[in-house]
N, C-alpha and C. Protein backbone atom coordinates (compact mmCIF):
# COMPACT_ATOMS: atom_id res chain seq x y z
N UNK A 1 -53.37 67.76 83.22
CA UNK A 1 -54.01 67.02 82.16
C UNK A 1 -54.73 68.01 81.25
N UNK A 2 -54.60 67.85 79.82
CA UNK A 2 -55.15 68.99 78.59
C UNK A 2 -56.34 68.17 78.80
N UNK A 3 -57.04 68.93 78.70
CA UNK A 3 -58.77 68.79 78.24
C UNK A 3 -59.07 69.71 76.62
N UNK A 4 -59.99 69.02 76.20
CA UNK A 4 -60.06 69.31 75.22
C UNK A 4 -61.47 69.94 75.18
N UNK A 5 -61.94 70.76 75.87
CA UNK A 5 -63.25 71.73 75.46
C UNK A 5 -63.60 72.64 74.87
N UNK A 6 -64.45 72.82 74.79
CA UNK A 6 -65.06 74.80 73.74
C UNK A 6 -64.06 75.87 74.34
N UNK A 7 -64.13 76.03 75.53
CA UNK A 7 -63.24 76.69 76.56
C UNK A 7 -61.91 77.06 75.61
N UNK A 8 -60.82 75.74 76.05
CA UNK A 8 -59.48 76.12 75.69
C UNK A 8 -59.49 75.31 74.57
N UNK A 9 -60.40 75.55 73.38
CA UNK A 9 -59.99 74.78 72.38
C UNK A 9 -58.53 75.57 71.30
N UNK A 10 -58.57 76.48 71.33
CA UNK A 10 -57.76 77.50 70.49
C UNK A 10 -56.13 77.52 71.42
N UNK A 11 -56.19 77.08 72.57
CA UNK A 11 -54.73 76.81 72.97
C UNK A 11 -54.11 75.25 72.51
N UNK A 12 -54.88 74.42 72.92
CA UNK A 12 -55.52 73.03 72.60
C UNK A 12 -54.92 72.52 71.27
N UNK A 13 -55.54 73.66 70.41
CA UNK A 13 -55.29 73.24 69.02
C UNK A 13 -53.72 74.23 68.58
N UNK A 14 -53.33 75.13 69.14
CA UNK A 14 -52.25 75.55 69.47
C UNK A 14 -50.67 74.76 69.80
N UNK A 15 -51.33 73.91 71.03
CA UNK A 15 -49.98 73.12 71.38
C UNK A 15 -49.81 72.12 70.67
N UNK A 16 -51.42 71.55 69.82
CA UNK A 16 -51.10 70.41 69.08
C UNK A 16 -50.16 71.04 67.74
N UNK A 17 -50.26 72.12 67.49
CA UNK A 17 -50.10 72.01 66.22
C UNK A 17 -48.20 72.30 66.32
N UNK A 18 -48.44 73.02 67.65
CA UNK A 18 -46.65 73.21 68.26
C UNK A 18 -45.70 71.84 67.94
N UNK A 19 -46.57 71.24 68.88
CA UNK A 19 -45.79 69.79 69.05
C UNK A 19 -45.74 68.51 67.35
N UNK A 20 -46.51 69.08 66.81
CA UNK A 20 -46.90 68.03 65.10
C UNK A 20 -45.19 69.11 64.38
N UNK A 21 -45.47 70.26 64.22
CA UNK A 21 -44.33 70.73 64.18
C UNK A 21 -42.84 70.32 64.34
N UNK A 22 -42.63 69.96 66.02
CA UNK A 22 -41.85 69.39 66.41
C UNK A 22 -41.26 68.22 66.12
N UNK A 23 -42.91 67.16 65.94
CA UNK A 23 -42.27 66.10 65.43
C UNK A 23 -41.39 65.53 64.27
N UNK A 24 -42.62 66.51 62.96
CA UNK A 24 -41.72 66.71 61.68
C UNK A 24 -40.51 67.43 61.53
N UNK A 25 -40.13 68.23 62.42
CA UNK A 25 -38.38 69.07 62.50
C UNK A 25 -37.75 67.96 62.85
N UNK A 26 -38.21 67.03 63.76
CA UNK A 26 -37.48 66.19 64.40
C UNK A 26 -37.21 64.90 63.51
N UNK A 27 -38.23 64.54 62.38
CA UNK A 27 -38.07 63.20 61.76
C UNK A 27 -37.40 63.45 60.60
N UNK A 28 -37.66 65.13 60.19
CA UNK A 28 -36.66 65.49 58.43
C UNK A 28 -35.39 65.61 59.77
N UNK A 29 -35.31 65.98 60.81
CA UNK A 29 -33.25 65.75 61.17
C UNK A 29 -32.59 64.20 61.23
N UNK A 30 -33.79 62.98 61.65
CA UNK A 30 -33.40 62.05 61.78
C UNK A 30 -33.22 61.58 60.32
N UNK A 31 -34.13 62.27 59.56
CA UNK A 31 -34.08 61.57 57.98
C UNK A 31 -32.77 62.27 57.39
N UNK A 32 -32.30 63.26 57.24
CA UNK A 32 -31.23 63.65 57.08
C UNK A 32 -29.85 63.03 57.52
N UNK A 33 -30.33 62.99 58.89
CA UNK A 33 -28.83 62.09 59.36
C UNK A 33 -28.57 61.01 58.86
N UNK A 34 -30.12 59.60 58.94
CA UNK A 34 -29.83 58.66 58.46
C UNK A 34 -29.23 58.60 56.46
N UNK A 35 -30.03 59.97 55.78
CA UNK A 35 -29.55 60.00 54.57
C UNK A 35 -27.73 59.92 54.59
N UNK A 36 -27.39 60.68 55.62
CA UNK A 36 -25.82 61.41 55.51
C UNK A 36 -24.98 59.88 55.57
N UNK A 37 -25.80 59.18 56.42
CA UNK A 37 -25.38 57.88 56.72
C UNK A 37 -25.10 56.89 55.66
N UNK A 38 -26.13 56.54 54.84
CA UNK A 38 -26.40 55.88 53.95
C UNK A 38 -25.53 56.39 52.75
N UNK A 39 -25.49 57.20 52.43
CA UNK A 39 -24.35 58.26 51.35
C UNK A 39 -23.08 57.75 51.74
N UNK A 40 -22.76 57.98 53.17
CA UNK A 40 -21.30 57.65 53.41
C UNK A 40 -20.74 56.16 53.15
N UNK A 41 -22.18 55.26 54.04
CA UNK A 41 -22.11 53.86 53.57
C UNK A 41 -21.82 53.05 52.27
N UNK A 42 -22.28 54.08 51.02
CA UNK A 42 -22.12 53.72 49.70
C UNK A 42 -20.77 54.16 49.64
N UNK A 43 -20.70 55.39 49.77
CA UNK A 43 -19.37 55.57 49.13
C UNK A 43 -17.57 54.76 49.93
N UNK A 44 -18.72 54.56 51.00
CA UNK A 44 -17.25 53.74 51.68
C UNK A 44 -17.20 52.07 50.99
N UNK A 45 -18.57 51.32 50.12
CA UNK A 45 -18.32 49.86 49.91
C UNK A 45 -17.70 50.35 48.41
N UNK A 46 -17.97 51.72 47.65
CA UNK A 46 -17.47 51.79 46.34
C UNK A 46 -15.88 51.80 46.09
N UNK A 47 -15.34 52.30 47.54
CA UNK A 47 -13.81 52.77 47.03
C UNK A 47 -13.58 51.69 47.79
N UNK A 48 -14.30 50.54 48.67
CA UNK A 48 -13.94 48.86 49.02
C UNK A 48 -13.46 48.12 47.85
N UNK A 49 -14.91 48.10 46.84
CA UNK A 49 -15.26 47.19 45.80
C UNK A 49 -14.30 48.05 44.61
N UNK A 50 -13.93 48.83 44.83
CA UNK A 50 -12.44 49.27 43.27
C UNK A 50 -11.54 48.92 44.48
N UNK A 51 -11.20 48.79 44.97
CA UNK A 51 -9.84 48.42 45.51
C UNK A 51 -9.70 46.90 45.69
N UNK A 52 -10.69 46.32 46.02
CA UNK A 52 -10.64 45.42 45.81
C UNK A 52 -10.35 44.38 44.32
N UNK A 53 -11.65 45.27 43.67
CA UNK A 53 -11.08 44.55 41.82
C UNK A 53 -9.78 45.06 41.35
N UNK A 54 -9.37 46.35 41.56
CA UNK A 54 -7.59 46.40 41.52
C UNK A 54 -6.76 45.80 41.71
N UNK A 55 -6.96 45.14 42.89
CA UNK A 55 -6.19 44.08 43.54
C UNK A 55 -6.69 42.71 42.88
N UNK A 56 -7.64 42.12 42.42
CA UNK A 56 -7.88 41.13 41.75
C UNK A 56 -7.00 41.49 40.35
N UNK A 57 -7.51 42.65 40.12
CA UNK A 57 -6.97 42.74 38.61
C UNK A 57 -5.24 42.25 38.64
N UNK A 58 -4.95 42.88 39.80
CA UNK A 58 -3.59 43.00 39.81
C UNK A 58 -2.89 41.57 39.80
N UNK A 59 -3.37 40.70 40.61
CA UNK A 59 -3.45 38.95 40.75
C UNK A 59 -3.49 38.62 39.52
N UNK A 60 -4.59 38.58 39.05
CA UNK A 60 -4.32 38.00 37.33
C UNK A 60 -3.85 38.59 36.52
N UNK A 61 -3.07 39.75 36.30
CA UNK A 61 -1.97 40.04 35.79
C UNK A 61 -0.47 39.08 36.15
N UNK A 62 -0.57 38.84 37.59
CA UNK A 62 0.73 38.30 37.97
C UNK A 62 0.76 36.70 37.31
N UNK A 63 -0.69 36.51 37.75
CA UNK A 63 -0.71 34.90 37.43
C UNK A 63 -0.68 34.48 35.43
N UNK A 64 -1.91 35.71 35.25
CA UNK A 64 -0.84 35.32 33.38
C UNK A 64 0.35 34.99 33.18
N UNK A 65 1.20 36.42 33.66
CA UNK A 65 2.74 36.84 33.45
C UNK A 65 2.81 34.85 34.06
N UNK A 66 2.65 34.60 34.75
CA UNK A 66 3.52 32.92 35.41
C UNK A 66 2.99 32.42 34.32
N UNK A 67 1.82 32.19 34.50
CA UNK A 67 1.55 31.20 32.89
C UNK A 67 2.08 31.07 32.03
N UNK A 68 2.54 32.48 31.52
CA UNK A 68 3.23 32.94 29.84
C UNK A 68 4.49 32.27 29.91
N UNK A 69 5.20 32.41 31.35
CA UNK A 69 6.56 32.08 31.72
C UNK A 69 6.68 30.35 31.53
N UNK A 70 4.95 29.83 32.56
CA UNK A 70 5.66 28.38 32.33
C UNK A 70 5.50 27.83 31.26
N UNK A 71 4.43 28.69 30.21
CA UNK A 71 4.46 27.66 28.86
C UNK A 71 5.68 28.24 28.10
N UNK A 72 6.58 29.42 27.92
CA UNK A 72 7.81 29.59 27.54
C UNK A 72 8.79 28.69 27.96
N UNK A 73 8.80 27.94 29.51
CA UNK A 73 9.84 27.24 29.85
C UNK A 73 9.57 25.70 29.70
N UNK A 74 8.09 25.58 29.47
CA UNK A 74 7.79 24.41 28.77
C UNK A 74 7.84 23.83 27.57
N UNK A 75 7.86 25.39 26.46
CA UNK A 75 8.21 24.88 25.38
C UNK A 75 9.83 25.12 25.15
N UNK A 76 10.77 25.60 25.71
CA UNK A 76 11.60 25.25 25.58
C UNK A 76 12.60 23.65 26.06
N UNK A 77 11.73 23.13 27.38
CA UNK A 77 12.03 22.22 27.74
C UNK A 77 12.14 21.26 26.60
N UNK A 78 10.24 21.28 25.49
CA UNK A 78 10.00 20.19 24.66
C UNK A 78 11.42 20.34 23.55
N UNK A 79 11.63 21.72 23.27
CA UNK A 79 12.94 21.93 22.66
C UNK A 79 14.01 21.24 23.01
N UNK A 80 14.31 21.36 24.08
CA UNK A 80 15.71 20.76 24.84
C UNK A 80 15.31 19.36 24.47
N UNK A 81 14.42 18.88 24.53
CA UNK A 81 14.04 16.93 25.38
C UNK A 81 14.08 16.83 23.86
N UNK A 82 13.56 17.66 22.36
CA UNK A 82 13.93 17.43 21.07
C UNK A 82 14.96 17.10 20.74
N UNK A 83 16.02 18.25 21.32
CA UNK A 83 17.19 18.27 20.51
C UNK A 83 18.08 16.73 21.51
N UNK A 84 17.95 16.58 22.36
CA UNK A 84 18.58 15.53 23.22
C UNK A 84 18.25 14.19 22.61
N UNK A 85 16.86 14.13 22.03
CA UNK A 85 16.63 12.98 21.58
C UNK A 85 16.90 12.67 20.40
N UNK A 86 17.07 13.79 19.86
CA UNK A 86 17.94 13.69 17.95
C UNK A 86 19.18 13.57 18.68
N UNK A 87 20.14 14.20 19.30
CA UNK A 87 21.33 13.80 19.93
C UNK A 87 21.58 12.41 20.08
N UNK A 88 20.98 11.63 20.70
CA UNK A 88 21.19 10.12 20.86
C UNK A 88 20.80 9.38 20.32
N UNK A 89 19.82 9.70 18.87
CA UNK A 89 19.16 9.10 17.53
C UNK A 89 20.23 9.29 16.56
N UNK A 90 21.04 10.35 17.02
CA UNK A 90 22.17 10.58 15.51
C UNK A 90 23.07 10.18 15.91
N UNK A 91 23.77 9.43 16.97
CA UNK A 91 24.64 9.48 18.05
C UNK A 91 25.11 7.96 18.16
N UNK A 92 23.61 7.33 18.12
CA UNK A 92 23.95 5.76 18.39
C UNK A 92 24.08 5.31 17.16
């Protein structure tokens, strides 16, 4: 057991200052690691979140392109259902 007297005050204040040492080597390595951590964590949700909106992007590209297609095949339909109905207006 350390005692803390006049005696061994100069070892006393020695090991404390050993061990305060220690602690701070020990909390800048844990702070470091957890930094290394947190760095990696970002950069792993950033190249998530672009790959992900790529892939969105990429979806509504496809789904325009269908759109464009069905109102092209829609307005040709109204074309067709036009000309069919002048067909049997000029017809009868």
């Amino acid at each position: 057991m350390r005692r803390f007297g006049v005696i061994g005050m100069s070892s006393d204040r020695h090991w404390l200052e050993q061990r305060l040492q220690r602690m701070e080597d020990r909390t800048r390595e844990d702070m470091a690691a957890m930094e290394t951590r947190i760095v990696a964590q970002i950069t792993d949700l950033k190249t998530m979140t672009t790959t992900r909106l790529n892939d969105h992007s990429g979806r509504l590209r496809k789904l325009e392109n269908w759109r464009s297609w069905v109102a092209g095949i829609s307005a040709a339909a109204g074309a067709a259902g036009g000309w069919v109905t002048q067909l049997f207006r000029d017809g009868g």
